[in-house]
Protein backbone atom coordinates (compact mmCIF):
# COMPACT_ATOMS: atom_id res chain seq x y z
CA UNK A 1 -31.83 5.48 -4.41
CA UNK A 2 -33.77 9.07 -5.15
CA UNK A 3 -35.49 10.65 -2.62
CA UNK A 4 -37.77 10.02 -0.36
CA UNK A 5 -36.36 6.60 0.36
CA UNK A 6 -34.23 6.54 3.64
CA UNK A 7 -31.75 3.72 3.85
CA UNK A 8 -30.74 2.16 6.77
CA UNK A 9 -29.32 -1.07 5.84
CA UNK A 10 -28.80 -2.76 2.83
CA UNK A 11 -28.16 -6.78 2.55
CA UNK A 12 -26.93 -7.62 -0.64
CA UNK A 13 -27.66 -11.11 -1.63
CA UNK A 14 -24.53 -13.39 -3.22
CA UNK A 15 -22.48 -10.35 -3.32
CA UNK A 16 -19.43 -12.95 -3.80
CA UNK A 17 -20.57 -11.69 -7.95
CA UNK A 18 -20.26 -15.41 -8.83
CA UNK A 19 -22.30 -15.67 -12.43
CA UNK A 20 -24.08 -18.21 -11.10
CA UNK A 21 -28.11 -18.74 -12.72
CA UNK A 22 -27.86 -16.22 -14.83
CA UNK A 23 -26.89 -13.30 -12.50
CA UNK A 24 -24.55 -10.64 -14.31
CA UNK A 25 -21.21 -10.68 -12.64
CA UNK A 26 -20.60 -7.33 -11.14
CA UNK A 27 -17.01 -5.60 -10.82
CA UNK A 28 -15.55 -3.80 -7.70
CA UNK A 29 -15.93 -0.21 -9.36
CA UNK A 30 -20.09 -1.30 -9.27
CA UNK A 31 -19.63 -1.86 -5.57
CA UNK A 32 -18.19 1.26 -4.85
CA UNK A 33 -19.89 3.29 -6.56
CA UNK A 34 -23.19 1.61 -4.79
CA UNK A 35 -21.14 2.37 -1.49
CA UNK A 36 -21.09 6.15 -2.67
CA UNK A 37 -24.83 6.22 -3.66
CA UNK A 38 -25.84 4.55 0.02
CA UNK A 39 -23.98 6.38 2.17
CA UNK A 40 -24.91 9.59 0.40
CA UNK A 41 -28.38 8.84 1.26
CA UNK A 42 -27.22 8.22 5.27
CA UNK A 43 -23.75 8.08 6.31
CA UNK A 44 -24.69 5.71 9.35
CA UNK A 45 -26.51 2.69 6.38
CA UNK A 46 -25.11 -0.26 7.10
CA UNK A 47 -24.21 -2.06 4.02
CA UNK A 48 -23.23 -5.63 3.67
CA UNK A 49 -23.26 -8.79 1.67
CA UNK A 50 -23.70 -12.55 1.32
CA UNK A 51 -20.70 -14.14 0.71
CA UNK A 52 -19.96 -17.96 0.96
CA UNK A 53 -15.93 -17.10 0.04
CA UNK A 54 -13.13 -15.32 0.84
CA UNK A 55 -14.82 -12.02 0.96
CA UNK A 56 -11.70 -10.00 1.86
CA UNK A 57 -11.25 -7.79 -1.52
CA UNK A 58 -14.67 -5.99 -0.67
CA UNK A 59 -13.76 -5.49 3.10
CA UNK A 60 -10.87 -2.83 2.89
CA UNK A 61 -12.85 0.39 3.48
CA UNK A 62 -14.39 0.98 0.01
CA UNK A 63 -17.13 -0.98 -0.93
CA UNK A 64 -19.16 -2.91 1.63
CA UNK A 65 -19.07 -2.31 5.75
CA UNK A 66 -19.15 -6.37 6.20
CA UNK A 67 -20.61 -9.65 4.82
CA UNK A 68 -22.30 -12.91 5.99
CA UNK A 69 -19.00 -14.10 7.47
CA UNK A 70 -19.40 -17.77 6.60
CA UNK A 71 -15.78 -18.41 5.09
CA UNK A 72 -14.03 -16.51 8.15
CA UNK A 73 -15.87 -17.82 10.91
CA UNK A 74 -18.76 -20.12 10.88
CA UNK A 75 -17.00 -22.94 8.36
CA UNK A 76 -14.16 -23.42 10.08
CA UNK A 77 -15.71 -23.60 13.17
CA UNK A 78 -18.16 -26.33 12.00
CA UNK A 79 -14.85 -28.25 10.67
CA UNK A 80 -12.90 -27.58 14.09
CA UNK A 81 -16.72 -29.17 15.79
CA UNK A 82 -17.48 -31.95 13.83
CA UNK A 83 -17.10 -34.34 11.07
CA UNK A 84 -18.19 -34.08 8.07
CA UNK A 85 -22.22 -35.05 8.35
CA UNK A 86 -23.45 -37.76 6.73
CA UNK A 87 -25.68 -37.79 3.04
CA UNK A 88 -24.82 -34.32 2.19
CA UNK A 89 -24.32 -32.37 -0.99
CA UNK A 90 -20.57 -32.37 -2.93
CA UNK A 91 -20.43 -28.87 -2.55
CA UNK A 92 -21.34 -28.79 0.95
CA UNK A 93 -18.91 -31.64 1.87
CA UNK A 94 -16.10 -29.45 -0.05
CA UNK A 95 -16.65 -27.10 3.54
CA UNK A 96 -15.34 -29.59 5.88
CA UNK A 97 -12.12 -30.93 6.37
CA UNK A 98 -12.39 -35.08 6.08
CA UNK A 99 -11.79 -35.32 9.83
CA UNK A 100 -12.35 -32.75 12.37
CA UNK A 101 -10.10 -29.56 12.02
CA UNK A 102 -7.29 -29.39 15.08
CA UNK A 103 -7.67 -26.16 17.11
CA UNK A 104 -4.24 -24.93 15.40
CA UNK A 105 -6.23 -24.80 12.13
CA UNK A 106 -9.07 -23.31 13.64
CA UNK A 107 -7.13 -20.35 15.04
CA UNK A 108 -4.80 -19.77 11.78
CA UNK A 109 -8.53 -19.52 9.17
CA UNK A 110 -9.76 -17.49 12.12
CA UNK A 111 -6.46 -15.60 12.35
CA UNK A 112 -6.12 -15.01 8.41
CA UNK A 113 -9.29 -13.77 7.53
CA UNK A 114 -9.12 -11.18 10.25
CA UNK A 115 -6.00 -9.70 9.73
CA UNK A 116 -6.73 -9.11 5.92
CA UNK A 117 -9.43 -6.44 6.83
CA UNK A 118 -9.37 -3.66 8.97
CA UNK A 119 -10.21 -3.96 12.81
CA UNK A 120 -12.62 -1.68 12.75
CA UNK A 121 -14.65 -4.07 9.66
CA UNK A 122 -13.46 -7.10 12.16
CA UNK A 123 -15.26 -5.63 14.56
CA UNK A 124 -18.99 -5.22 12.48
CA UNK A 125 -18.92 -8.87 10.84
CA UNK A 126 -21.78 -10.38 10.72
CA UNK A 127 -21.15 -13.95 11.95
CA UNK A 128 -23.74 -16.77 12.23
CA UNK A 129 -24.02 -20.64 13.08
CA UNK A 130 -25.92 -20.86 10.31
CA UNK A 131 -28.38 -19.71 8.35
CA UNK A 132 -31.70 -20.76 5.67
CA UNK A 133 -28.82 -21.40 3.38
CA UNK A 134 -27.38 -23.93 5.78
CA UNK A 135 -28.26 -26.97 8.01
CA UNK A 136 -29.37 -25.79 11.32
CA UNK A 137 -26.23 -26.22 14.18
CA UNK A 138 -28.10 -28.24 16.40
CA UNK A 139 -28.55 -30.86 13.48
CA UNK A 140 -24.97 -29.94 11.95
CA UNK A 141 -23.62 -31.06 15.62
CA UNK A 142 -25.70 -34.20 15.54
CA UNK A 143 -28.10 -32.95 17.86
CA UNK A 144 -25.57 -32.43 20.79
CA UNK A 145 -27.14 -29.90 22.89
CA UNK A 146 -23.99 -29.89 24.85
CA UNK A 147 -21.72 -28.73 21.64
CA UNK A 148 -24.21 -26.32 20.50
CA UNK A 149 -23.50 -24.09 23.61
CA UNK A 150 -20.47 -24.66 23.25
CA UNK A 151 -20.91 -22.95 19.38
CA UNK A 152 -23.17 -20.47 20.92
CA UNK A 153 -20.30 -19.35 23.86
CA UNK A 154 -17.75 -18.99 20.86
CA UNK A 155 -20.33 -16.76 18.67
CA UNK A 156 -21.13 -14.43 21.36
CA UNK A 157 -17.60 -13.66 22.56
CA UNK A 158 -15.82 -13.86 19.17
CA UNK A 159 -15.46 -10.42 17.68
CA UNK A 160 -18.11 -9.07 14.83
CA UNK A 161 -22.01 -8.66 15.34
CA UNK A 162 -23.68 -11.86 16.13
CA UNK A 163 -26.69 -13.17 14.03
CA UNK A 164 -29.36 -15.77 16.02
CA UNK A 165 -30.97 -17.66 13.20
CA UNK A 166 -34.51 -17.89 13.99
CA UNK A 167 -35.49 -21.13 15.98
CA UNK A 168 -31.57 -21.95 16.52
CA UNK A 169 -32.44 -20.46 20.19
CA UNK A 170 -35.02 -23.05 21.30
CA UNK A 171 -33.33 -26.10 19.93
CA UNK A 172 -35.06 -26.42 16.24
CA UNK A 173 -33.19 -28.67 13.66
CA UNK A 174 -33.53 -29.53 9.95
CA UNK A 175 -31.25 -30.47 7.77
CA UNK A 176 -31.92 -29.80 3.97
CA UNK A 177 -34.56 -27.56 2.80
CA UNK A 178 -37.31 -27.30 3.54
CA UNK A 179 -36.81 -29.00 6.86
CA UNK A 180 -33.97 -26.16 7.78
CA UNK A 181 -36.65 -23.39 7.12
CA UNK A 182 -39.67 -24.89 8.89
CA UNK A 183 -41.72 -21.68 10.40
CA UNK A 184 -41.31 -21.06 13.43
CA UNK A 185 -42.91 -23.06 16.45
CA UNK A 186 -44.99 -20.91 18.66
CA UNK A 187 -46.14 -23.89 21.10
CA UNK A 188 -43.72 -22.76 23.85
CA UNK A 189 -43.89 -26.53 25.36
CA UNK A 190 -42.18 -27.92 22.16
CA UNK A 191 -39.04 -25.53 22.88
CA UNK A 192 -35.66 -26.79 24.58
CA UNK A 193 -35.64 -24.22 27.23
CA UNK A 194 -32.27 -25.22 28.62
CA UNK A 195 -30.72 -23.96 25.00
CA UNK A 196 -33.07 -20.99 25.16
CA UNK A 197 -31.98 -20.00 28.80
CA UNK A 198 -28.29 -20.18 27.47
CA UNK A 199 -28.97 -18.43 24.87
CA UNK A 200 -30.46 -15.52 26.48
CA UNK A 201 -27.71 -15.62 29.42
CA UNK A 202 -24.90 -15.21 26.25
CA UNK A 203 -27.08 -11.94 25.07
CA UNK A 204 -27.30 -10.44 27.97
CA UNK A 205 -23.56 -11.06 28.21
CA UNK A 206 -22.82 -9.98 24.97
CA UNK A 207 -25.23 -6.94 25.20
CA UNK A 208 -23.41 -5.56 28.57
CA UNK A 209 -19.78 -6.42 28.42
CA UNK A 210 -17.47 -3.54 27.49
CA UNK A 211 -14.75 -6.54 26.12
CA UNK A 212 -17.08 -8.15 23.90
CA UNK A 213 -18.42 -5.00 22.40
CA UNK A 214 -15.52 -2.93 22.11
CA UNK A 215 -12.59 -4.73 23.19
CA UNK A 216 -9.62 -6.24 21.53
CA UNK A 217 -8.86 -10.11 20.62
CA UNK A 218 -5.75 -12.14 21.60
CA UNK A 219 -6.04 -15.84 21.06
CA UNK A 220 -3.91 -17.08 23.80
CA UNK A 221 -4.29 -21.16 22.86
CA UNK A 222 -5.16 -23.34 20.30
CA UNK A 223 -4.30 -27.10 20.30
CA UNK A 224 -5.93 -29.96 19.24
CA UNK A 225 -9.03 -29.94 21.48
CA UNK A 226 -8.66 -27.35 23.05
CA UNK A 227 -9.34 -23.32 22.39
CA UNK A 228 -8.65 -19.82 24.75
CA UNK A 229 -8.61 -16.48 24.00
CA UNK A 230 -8.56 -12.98 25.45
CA UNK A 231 -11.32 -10.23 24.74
CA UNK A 232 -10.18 -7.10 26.89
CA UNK A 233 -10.71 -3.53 26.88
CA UNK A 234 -10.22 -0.71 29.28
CA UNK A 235 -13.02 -1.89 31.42
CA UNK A 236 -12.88 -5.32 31.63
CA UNK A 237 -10.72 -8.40 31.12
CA UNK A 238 -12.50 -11.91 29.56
CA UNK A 239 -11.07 -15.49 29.19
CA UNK A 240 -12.72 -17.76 27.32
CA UNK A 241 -12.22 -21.08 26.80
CA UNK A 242 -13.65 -24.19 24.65
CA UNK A 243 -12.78 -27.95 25.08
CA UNK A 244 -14.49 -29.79 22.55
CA UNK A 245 -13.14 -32.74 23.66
CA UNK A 246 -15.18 -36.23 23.92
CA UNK A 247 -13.33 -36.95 27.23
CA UNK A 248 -12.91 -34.82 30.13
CA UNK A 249 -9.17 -32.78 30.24
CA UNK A 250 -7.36 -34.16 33.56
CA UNK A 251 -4.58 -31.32 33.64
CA UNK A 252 -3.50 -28.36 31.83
CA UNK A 253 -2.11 -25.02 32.47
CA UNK A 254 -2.93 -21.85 30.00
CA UNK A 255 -1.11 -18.70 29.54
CA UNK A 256 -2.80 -15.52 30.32
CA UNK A 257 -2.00 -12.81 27.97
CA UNK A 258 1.57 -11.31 29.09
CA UNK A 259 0.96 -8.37 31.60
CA UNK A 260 -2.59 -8.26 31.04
CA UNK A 261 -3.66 -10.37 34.65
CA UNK A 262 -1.85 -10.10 37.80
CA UNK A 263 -0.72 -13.29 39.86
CA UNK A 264 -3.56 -13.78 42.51
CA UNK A 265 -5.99 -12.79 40.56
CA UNK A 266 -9.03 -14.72 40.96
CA UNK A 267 -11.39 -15.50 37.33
CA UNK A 268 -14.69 -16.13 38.05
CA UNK A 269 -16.56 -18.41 35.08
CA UNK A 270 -19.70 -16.63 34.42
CA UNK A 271 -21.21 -19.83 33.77
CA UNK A 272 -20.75 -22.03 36.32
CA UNK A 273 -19.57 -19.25 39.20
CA UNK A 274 -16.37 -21.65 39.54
CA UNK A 275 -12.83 -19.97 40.59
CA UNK A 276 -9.20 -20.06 39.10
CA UNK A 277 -6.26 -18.14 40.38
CA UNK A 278 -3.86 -16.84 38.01
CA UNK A 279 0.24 -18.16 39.23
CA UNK A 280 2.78 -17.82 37.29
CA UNK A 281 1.22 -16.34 34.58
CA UNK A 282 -0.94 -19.01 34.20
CA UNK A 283 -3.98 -21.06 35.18
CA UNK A 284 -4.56 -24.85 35.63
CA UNK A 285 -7.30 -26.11 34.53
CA UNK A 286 -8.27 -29.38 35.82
CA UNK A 287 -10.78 -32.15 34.72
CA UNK A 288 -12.30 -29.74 32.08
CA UNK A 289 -15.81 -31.59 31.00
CA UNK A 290 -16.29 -32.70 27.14
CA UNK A 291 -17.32 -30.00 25.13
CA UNK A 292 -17.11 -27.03 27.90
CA UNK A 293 -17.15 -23.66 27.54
CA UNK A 294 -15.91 -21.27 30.31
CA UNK A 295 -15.90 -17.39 30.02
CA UNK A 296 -13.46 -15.87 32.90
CA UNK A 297 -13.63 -12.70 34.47
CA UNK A 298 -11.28 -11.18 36.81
């Protein structure tokens, strides 16, 4: 770390410290003493780590600024998605619930990893579909385009900094390595440019909205199928809900967060343009296609 190296980010592979082929198991005291000898070097150096686990203990402020948030975000999503696939690896199937994870559970793994950090570490996890280390989540979903922007809706309006894994954005798939780090295509006929418009629509979203990149998180719902929750700041009030149903919802009404949205007001889904009035504290949903995902804006 001696001069005249400038550090602006440092990515600290398996930083979990499992002894795993052959590495030396590091303690906390080495992470935060590497925390002291980064930042001296620049304040503003983002430092954080791969971690497949709970990584919780090195998230309080002392050691690293955030990890790969695979145990906090992207694994219980997969489990609240799908199934577990089919012909995969013991350790990989120990991820995934045997059946697919009610929304209840989703919200709770969501809910606990959160709250054991501080909000302002919540807010600079770095959270990924997947990654080389993983299947791709077009073939984790089975190939169903339809799911996977559902997954991508969810990453760009769930709190932390979101991570595109090359490819993922023009419909790429591959399940075990080396398949699942194929180079990149540059034969712009082979891409799936409905998942690549989407995907571009969601960063430009993400990019611009004041409640995605500053605001707070309320999850509002989470049963079964069926997922909302609030991301609101000063500016700017957004609803966003996921059905990852196989069948379309007939009926259902949904709190809006108490106070936070007048009755009358009229949500606008920045995806489709559709309109829903708020009454009663509530809106109604009604025939809510398999695997949507609406993002409301009042």
């Amino acid at each position: 770390l001696a001069e005249p190296y400038r550090i602006d980010g440092w990515r600290l592979d398996v930083a979990n410290m499992t002894a795993r082929q052959g590495m030396v198991q590091l303690a906390h005291e080495v992470w935060r003493e590497m925390r002291a000898a980064v930042k001296q070097q620049n304040p503003q150096a983002f430092l954080f780590g791969e971690n497949f686990f709970d990584g919780t203990p090195h998230l309080q402020g002392d050691e690293l600024d955030a990890t790969m948030n695979y145990r906090g975000f992207a694994i219980p999503l997969w489990e609240w998605l799908v199934r577990p696939p089919e012909h995969i690896p013991d350790d990989m199937l120990a991820w995934w619930t045997v059946v697919p994870l009610p929304a209840e559970g989703l919200a709770e793994q969501w809910g606990r990893f959160r709250a054991a950090i501080p909000w302002v570490i919540a807010r600079q996890q770095f959270i990924q579909l997947g990654s080389h280390d993983t299947p791709r989540i077009l073939s984790i979903l089975n190939s169903d385009r339809s799911r996977m922007l559902l997954a991508v809706t969810l990453l760009m309006t769930f709190p932390g900094v979101p991570c595109v894994y090359y490819g993922d954005e023009v419909g790429l798939e591959g399940f075990f390595d080396p398949d699942n780090r194929r180079c990149m295509p540059w034969d712009e006929s082979a891409w799936d440019q409905e998942i690549r418009a989407a995907y571009k629509r969601l960063i430009a979203l993400r990019r611009t909205a004041p409640a995605l990149r500053h605001g707070g998180f309320q999850m509002l719902h989470a049963q079964g199928n069926l997922l909302a929750y609030m991301r609101q700041s000063a500016e700017q009030r957004l609803l966003i809900i996921a059905h990852r149903g196989e069948t379309a919802l007939a009926e259902i009404s949904l709190p809006v967060w108490p106070g936070s949205i007048a009755d009358s007001t009229r949500l606008t889904d920045l995806h489709s343009g559709a309109i829903y009035t708020v009454t009663d504290g509530q809106i109604t949903l009604r025939d809510l296609p398999p695997n949507a995902a609406l993002v409301l804006e009042g």
